[in-house]
PDB file of N, CA and C in Angstrom:
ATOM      1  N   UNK A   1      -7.049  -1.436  -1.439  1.00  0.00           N
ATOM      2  CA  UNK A   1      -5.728  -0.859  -1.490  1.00  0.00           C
ATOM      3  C   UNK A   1      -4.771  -1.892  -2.045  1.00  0.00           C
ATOM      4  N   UNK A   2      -3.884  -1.342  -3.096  1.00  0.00           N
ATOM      5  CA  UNK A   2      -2.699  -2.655  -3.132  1.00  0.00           C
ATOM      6  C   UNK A   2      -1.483  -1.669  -2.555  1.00  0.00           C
ATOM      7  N   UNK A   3      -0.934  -2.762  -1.993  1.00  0.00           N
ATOM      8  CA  UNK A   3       0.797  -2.146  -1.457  1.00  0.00           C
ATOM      9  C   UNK A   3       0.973  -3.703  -1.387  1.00  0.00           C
ATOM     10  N   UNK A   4       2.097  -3.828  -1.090  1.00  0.00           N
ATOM     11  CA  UNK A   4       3.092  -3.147  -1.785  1.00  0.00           C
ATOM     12  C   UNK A   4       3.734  -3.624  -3.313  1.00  0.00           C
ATOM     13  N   UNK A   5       4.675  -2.989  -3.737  1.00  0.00           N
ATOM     14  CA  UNK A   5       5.020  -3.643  -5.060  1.00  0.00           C
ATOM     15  C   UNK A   5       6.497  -3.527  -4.988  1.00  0.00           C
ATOM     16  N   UNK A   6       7.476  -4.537  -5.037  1.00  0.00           N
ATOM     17  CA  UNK A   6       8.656  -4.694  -4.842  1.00  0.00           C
ATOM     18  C   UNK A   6       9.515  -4.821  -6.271  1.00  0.00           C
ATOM     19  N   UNK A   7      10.652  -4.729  -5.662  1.00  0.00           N
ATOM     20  CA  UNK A   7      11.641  -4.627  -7.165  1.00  0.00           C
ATOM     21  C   UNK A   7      11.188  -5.681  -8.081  1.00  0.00           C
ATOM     22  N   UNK A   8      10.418  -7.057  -7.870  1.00  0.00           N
ATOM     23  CA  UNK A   8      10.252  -7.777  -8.404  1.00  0.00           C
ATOM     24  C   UNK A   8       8.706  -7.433  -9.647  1.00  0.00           C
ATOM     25  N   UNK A   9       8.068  -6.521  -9.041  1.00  0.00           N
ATOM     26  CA  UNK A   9       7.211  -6.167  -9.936  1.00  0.00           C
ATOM     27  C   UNK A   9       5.812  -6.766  -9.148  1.00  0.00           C
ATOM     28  N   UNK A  10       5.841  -7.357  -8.426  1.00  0.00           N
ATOM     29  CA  UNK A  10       4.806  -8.059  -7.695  1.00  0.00           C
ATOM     30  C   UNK A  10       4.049  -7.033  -6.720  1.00  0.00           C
ATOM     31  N   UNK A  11       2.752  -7.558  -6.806  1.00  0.00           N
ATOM     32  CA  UNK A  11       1.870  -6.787  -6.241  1.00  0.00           C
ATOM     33  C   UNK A  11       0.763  -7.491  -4.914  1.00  0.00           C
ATOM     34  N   UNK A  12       0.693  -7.208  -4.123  1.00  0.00           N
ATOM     35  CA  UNK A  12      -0.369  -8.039  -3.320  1.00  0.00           C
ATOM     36  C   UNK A  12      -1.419  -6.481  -2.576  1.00  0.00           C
ATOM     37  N   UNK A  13      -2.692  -7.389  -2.667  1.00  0.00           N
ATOM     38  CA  UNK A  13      -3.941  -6.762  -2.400  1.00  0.00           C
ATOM     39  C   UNK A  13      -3.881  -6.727  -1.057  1.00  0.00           C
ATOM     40  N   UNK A  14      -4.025  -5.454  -0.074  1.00  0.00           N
ATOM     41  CA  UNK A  14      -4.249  -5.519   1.228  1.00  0.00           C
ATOM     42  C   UNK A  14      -5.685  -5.086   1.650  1.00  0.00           C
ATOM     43  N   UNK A  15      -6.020  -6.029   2.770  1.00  0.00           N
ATOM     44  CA  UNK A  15      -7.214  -5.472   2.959  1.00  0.00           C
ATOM     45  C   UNK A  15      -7.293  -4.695   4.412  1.00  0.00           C
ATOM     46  N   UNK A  16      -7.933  -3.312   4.209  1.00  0.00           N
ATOM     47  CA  UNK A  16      -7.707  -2.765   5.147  1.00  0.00           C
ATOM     48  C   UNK A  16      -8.707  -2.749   6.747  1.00  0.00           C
ATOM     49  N   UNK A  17      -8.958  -2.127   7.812  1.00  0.00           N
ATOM     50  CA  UNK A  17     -10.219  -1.872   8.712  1.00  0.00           C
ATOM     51  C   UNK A  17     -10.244  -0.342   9.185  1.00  0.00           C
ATOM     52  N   UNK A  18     -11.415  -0.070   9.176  1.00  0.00           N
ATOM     53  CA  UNK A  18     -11.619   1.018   9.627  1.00  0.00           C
ATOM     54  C   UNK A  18     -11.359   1.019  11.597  1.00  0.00           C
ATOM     55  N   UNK A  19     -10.714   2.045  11.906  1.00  0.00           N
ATOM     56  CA  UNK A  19     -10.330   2.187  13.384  1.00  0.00           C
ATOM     57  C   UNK A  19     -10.938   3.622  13.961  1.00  0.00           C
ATOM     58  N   UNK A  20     -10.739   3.744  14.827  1.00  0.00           N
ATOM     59  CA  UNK A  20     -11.000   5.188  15.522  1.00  0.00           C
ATOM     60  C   UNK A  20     -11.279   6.656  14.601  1.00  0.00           C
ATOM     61  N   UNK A  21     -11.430   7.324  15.053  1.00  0.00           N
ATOM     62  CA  UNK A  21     -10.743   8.693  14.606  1.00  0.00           C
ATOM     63  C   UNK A  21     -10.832   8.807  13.002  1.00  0.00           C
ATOM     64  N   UNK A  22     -11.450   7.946  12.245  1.00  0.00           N
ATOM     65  CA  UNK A  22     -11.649   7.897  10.347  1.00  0.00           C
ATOM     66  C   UNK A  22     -10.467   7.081  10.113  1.00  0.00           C
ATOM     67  N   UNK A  23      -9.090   6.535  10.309  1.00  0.00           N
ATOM     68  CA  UNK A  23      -7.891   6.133  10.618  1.00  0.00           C
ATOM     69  C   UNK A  23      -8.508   4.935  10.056  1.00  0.00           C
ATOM     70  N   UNK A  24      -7.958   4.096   8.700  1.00  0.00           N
ATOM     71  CA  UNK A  24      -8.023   3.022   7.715  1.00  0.00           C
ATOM     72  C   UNK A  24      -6.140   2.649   8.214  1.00  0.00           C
ATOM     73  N   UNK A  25      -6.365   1.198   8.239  1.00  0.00           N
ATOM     74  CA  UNK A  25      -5.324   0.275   8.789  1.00  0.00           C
ATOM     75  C   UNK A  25      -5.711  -0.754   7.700  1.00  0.00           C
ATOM     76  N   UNK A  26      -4.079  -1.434   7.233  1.00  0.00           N
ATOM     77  CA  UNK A  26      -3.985  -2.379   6.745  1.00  0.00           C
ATOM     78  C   UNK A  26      -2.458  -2.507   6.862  1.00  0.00           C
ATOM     79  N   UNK A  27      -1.856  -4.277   6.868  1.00  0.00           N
ATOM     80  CA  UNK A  27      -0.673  -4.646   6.850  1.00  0.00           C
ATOM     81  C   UNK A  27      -0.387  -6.046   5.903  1.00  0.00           C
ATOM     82  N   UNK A  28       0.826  -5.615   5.380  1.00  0.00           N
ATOM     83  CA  UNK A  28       1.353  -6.723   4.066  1.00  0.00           C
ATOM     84  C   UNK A  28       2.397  -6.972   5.043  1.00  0.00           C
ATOM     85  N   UNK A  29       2.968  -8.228   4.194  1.00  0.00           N
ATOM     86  CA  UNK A  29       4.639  -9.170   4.438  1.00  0.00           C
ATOM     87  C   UNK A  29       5.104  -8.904   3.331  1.00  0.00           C
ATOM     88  N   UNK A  30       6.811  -8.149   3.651  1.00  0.00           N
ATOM     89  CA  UNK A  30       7.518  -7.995   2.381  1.00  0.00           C
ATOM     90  C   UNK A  30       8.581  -9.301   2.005  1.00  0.00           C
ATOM     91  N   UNK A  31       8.806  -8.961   0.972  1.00  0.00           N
ATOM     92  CA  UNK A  31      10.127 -10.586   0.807  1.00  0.00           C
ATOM     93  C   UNK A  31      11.074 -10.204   2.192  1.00  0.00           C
ATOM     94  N   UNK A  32      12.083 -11.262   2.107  1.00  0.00           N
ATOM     95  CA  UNK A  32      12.785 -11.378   2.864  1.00  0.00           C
ATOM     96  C   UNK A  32      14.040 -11.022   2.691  1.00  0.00           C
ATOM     97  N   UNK A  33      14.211 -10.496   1.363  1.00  0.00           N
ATOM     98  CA  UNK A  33      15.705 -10.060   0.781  1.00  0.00           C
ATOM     99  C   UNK A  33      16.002  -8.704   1.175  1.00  0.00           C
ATOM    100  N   UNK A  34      17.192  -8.504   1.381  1.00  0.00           N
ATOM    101  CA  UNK A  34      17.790  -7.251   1.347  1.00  0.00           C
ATOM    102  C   UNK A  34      18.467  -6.783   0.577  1.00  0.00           C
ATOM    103  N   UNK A  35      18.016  -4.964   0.520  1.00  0.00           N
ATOM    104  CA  UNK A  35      18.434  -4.405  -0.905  1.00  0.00           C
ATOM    105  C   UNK A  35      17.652  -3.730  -1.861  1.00  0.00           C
ATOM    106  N   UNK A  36      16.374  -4.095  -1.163  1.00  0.00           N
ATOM    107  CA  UNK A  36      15.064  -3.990  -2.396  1.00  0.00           C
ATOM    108  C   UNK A  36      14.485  -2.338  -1.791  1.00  0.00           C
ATOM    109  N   UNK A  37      13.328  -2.135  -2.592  1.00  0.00           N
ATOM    110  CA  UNK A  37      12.419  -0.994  -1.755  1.00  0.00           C
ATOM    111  C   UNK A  37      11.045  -1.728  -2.309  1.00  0.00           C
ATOM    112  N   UNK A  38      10.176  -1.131  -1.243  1.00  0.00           N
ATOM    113  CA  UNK A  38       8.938  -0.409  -1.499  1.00  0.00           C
ATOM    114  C   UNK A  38       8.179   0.471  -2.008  1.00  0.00           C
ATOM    115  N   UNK A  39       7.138   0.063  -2.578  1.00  0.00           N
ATOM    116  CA  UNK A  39       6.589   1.259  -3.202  1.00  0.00           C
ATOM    117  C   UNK A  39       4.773   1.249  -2.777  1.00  0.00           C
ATOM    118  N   UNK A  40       4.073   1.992  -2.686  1.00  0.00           N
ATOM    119  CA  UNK A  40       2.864   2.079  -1.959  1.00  0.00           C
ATOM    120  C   UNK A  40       2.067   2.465  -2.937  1.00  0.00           C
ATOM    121  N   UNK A  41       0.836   2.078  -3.019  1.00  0.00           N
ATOM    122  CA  UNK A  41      -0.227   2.231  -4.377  1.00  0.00           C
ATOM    123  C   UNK A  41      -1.714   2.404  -2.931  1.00  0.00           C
ATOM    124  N   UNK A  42      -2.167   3.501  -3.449  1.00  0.00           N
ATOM    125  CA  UNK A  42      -3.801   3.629  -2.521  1.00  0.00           C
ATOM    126  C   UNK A  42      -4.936   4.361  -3.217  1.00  0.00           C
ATOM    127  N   UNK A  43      -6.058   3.663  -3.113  1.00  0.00           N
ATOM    128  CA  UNK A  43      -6.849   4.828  -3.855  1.00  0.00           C
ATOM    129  C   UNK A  43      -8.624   4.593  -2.717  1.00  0.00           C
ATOM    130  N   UNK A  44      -9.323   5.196  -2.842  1.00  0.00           N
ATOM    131  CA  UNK A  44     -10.565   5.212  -2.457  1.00  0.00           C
ATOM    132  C   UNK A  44     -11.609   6.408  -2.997  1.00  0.00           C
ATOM    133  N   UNK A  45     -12.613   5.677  -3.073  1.00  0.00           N
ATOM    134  CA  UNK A  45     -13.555   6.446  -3.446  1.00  0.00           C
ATOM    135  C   UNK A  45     -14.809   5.908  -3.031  1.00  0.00           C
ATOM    136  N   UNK A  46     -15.986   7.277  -2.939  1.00  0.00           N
ATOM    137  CA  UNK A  46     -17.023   7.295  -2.572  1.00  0.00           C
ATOM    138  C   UNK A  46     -18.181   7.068  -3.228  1.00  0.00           C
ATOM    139  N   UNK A  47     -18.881   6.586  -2.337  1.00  0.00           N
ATOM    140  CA  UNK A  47     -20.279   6.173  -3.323  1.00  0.00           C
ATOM    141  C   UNK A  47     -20.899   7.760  -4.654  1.00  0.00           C
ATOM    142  N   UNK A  48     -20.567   8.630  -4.165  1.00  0.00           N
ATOM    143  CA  UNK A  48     -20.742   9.821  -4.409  1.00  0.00           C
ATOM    144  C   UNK A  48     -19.856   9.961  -5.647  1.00  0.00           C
ATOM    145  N   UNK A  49     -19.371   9.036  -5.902  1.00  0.00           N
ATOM    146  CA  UNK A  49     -17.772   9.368  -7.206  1.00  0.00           C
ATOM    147  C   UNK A  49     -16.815   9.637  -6.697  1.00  0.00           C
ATOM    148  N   UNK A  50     -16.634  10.520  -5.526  1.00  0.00           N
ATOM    149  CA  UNK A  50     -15.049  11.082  -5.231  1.00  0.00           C
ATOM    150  C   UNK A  50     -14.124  10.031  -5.571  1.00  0.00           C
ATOM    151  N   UNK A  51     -13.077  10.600  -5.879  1.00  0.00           N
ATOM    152  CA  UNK A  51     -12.166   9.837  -5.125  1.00  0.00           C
ATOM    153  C   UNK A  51     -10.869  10.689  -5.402  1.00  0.00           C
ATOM    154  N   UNK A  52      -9.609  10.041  -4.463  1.00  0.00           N
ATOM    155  CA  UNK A  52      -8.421   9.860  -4.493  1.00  0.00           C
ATOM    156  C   UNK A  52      -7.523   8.540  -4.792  1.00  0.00           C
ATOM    157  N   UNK A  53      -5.851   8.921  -5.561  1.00  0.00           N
ATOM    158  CA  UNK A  53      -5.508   7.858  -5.864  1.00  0.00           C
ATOM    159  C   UNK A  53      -3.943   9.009  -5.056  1.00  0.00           C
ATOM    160  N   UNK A  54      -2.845   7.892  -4.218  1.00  0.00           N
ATOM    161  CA  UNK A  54      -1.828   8.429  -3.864  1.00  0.00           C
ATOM    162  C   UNK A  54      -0.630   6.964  -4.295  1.00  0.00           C
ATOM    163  N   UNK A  55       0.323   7.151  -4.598  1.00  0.00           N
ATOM    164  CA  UNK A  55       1.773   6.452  -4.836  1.00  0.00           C
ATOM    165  C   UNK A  55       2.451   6.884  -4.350  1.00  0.00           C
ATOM    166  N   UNK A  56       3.556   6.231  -3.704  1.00  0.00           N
ATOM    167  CA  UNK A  56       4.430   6.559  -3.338  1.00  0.00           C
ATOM    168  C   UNK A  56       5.792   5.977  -3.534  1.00  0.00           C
ATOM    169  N   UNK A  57       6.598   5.826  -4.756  1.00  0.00           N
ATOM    170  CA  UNK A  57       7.644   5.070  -5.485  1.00  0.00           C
ATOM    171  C   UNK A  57       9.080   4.867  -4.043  1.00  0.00           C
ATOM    172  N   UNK A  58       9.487   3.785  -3.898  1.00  0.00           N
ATOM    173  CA  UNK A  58      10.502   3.822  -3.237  1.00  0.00           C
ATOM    174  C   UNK A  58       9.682   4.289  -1.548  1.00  0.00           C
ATOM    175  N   UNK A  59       9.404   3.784  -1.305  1.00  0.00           N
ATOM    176  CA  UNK A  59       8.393   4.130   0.339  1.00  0.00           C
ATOM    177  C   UNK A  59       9.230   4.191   1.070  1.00  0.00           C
ATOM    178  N   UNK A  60      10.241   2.837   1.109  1.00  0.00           N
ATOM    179  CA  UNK A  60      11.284   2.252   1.971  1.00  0.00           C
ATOM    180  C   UNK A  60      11.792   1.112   1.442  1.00  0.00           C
ATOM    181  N   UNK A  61      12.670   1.476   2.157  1.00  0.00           N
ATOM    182  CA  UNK A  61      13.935   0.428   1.397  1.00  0.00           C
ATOM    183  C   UNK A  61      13.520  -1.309   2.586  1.00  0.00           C
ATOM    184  N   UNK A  62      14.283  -2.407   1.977  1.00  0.00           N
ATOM    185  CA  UNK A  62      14.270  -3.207   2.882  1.00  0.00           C
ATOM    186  C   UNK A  62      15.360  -3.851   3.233  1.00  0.00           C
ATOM    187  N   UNK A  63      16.000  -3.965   4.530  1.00  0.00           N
ATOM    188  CA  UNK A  63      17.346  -4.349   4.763  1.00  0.00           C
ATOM    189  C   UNK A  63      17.168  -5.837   5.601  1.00  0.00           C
TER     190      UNK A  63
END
């Protein structure tokens, strides 16, 4: 998974764990400035080919 990608254009790789219930967890550190947003990038796929890819531009803002 990468998330997040900030006004700056920067990107960092998160790595996620599988939990309970099928429920995939992962956590980034955003800058420290306020003013900016978030934006969320995810994709997965299966040995089988499937896959999915989801974005989400502007996720949240950061204050």
């Amino acid at each position: 998974m990468t998330a997040p990608e900030t006004n700056s254009g920067r990107e960092q790789k998160v790595t996620v764990t599988k939990g309970a219930g099928g429920r995939w967890t992962g956590s980034f550190r955003t800058a420290k400035k306020p003013g900016g947003f978030v934006s969320v990038r995810a994709s997965a796929e299966t040995d089988s080919g499937f896959s999915v890819r989801n974005e989400i531009i502007r996720a949240y803002g950061l204050r």
